[in-house]
C-alpha atoms as a PDB file:
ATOM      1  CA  UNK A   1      -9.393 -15.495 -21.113  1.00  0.00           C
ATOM      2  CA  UNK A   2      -9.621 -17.645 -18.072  1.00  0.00           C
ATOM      3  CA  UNK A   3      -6.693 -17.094 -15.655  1.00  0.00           C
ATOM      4  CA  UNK A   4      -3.974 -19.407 -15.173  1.00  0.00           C
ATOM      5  CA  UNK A   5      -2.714 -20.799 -11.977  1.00  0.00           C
ATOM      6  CA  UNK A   6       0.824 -21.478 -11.950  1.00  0.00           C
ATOM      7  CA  UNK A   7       1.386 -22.411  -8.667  1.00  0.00           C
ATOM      8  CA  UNK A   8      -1.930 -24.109  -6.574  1.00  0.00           C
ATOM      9  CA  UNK A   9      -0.696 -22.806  -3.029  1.00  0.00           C
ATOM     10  CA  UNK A  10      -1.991 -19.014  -4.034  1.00  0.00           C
ATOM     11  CA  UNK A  11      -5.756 -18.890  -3.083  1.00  0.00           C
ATOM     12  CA  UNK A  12      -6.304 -15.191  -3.503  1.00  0.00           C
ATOM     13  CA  UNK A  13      -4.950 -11.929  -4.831  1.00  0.00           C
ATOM     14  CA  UNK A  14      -5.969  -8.395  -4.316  1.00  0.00           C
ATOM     15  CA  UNK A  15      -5.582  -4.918  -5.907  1.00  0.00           C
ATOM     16  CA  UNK A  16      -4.640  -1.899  -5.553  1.00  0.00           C
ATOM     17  CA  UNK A  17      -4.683   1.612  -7.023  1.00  0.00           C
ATOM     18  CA  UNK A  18      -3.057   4.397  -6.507  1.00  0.00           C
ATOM     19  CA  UNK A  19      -4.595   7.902  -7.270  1.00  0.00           C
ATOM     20  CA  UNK A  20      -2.790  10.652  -8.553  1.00  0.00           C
ATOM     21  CA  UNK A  21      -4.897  13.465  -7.517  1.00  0.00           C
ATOM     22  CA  UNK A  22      -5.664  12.520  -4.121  1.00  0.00           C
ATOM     23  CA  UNK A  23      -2.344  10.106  -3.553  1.00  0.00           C
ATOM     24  CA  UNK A  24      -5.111   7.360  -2.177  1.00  0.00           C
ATOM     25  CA  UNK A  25      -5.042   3.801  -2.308  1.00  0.00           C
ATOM     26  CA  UNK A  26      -8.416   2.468  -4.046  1.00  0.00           C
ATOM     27  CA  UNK A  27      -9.730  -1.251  -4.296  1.00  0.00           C
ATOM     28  CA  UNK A  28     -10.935  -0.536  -8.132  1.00  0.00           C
ATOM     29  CA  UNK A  29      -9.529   1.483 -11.165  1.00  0.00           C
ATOM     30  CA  UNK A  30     -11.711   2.326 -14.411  1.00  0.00           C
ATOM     31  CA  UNK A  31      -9.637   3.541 -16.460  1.00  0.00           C
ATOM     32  CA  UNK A  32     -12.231   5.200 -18.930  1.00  0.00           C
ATOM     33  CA  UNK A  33     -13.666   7.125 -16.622  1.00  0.00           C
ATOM     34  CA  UNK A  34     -10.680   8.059 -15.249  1.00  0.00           C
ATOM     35  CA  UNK A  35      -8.940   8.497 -18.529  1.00  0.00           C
ATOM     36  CA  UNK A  36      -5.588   8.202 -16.932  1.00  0.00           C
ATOM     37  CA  UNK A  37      -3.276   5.064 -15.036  1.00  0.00           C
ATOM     38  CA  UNK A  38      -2.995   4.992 -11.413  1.00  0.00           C
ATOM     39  CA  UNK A  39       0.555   6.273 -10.293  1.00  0.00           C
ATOM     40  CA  UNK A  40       1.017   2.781  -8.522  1.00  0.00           C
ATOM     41  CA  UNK A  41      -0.111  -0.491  -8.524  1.00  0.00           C
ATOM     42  CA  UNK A  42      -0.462  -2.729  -5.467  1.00  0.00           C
ATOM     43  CA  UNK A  43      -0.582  -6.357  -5.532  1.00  0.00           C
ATOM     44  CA  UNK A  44      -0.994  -8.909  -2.475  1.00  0.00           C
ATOM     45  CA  UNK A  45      -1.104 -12.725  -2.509  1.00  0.00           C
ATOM     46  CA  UNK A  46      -2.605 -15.002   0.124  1.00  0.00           C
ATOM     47  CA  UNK A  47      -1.201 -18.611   0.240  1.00  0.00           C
ATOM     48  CA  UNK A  48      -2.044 -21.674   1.895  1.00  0.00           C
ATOM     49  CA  UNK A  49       0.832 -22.188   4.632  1.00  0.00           C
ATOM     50  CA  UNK A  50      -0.074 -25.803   6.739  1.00  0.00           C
ATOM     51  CA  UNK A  51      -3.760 -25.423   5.707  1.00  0.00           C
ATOM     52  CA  UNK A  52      -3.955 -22.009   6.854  1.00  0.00           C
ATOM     53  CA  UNK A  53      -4.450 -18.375   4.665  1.00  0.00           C
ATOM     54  CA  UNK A  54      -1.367 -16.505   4.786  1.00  0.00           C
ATOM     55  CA  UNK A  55      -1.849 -13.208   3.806  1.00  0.00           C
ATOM     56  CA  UNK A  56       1.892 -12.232   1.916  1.00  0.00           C
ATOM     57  CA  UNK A  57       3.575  -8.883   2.331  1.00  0.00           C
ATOM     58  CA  UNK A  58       2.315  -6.478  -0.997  1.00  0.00           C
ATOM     59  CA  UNK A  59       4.232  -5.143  -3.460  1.00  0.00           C
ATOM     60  CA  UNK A  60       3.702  -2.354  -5.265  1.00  0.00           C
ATOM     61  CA  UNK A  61       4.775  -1.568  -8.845  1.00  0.00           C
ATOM     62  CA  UNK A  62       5.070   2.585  -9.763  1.00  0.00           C
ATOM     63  CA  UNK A  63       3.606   3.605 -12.937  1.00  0.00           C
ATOM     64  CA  UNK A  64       5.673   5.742 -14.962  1.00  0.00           C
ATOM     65  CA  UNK A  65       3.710   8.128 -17.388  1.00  0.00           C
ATOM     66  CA  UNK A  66       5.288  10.524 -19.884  1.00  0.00           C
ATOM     67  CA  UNK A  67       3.638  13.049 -21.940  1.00  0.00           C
ATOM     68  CA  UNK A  68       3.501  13.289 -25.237  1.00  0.00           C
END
């Protein structure tokens, strides 16, 4: 599925994972071979502001995880 832009001003958007053993922020997540979810998931947005890249203050989501 091709992504949808909803609003043309956002020109990029970067990741985040958290790790749970280590409690480090990674660029990439597999989560096959890590058969588990990250304990947190960052998020930043760049927009255009007057022609120029803005880099936007991230937000991160926590994951919540319960057992069985």
């Amino acid at each position: 599925m091709a992504p949808i832009v909803v609003d043309p001003s956002f020109t990029a958007v970067r990741f985040r994972y958290l790790r749970d053993t280590e409690g480090s922020w990674e660029e990439s997540w597999d989560g096959a071979q890590e058969r588990a979810v990250p304990r947190a998931v960052e998020v930043t947005l760049t927009t255009m502001v007057g022609g120029q890249p803005v880099e936007q203050p991230p937000v991160s989501v926590s994951i919540r995880v319960t057992s069985p």
